[in-house]
Protein backbone atom coordinates (compact mmCIF):
# COMPACT_ATOMS: atom_id res chain seq x y z
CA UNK A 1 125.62 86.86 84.61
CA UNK A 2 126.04 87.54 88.48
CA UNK A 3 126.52 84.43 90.88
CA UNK A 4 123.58 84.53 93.81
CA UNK A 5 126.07 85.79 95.98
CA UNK A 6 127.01 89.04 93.66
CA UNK A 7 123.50 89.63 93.27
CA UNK A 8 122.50 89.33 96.32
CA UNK A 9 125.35 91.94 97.69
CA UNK A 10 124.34 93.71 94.83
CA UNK A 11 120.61 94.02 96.32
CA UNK A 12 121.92 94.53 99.48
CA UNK A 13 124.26 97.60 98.26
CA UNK A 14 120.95 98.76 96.74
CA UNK A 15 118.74 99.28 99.30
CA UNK A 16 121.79 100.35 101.71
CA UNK A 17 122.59 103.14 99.06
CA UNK A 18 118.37 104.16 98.81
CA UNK A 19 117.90 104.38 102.37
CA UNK A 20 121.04 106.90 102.22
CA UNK A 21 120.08 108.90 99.50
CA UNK A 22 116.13 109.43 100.92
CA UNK A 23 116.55 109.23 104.33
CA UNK A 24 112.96 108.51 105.51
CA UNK A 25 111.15 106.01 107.67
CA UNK A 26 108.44 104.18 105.65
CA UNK A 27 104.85 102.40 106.08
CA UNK A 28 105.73 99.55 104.65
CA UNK A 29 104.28 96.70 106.86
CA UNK A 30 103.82 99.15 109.70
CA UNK A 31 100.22 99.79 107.85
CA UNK A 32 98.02 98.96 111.47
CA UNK A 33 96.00 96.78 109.18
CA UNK A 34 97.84 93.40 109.35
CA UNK A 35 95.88 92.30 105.35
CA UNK A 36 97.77 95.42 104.38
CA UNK A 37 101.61 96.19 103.64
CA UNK A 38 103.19 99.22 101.31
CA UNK A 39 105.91 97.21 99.44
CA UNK A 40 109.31 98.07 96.96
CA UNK A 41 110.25 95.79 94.69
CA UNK A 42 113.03 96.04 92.52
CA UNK A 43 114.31 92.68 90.63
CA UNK A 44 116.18 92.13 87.12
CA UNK A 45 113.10 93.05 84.98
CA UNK A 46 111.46 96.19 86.83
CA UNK A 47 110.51 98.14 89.90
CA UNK A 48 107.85 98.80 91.81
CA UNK A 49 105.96 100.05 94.64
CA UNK A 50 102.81 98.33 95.98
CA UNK A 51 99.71 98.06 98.32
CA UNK A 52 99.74 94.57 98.93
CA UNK A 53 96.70 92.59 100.28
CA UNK A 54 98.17 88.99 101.73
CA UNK A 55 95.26 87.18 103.29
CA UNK A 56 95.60 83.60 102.09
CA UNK A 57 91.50 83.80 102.46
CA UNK A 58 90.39 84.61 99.23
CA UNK A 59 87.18 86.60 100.62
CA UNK A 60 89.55 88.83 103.01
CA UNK A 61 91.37 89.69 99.75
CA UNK A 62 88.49 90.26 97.90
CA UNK A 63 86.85 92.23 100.90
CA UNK A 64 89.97 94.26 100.81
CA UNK A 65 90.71 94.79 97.10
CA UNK A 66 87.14 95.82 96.62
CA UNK A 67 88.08 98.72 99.00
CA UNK A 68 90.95 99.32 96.72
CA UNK A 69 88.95 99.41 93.85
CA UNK A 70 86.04 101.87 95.19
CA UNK A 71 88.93 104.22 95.75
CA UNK A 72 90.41 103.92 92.32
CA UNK A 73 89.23 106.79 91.26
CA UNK A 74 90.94 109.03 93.41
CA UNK A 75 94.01 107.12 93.56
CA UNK A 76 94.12 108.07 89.37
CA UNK A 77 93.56 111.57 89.93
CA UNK A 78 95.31 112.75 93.13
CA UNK A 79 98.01 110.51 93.28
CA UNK A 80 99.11 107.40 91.08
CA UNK A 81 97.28 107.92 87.50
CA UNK A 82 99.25 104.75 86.53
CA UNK A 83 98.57 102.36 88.77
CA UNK A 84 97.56 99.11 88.14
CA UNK A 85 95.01 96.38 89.77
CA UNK A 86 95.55 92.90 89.88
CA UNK A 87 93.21 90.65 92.13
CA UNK A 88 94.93 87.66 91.69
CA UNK A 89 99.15 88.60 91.44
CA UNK A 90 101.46 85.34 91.56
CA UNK A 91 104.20 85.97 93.61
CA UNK A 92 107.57 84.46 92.33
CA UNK A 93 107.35 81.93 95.55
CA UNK A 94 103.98 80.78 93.67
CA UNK A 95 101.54 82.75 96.42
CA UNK A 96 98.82 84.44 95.15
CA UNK A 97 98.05 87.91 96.48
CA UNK A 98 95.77 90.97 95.57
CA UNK A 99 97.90 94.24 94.07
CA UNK A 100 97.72 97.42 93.19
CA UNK A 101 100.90 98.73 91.73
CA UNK A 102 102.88 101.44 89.70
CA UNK A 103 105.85 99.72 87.70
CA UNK A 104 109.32 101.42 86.03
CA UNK A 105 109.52 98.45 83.21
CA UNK A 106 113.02 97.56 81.77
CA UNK A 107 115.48 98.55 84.79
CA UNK A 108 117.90 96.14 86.83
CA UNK A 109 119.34 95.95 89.97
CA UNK A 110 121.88 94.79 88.59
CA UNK A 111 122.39 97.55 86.74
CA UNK A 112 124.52 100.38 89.10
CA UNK A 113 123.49 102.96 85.81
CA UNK A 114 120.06 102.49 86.58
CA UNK A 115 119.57 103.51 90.23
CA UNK A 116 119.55 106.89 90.22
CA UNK A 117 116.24 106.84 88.16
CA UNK A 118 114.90 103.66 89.93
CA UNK A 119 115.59 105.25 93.61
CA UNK A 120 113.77 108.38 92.78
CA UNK A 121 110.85 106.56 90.95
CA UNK A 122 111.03 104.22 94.30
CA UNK A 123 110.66 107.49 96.24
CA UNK A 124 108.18 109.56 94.37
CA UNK A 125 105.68 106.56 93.84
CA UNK A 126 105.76 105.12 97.60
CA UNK A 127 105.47 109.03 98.70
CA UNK A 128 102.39 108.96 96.99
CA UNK A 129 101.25 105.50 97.36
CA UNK A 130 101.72 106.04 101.49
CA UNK A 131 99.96 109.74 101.25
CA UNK A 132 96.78 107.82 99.05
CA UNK A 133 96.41 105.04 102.20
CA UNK A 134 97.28 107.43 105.00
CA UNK A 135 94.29 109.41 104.07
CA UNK A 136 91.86 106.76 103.03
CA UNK A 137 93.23 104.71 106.03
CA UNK A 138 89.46 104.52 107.87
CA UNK A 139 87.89 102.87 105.12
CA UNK A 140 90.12 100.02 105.61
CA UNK A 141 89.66 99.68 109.63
């Protein structure tokens, strides 16, 4: 078991080491759509990358995952086959967001053997995830 402050220098070492080994600037929040951010995650149990839709108004989410669905589709067959829809995602806080998501189960950060795989899952997926909403981008506008 780590103590919060080993875990959280081991997160920190993490991302420090990931944004070394795939030097690139990335979407993330910089989306141009405030509803809209790109998101890693990568936590005890698994890791993911994300399109996140964060209106606390439930109809802006909806407005905006329905987007996300009519696109799923292509999303499955030109870039993410494996990604996953959730309208309602709980947030560990408690907050309740619309996701779509592609997930590398059973990986830590805590485990230093693991991030070689999870930083080029981490890479590949968000490469795709920002290609799929860079050129469906208008419908979201």
């Amino acid at each position: 078991m780590f103590s919060k402050a080993e875990s959280k220098k081991l997160r920190q070492q993490f991302w420090t080491s990931f944004g070394i080994v795939f030097r690139r600037k990335w979407m993330l929040y910089d989306t141009g759509i405030k509803e809209l951010q790109l998101k890693f995650t990568f936590n005890r149990k698994f890791a993911q990358v994300s399109i996140d839709v964060l209106d606390e108004d439930p109809l802006i989410r909806a407005y905006y995952f329905e987007k996300l669905l009519s696109l799923k589709n292509i999303l499955a067959s030109e870039y993410l086959p494996e990604a996953i829809y959730e309208e309602e995602y709980e947030l560990p806080e408690g907050k309740i967001i619309s996701r779509v998501y592609v997930q590398l189960d059973n990986v830590s950060i805590h485990n230093r053997n693991q991030w070689p795989e999870v930083m080029k899952f981490l890479n590949d997926a968000m490469e795709q995830m920002e290609a799929y909403f860079v050129e469906h981008k208008d419908l979201f506008s």
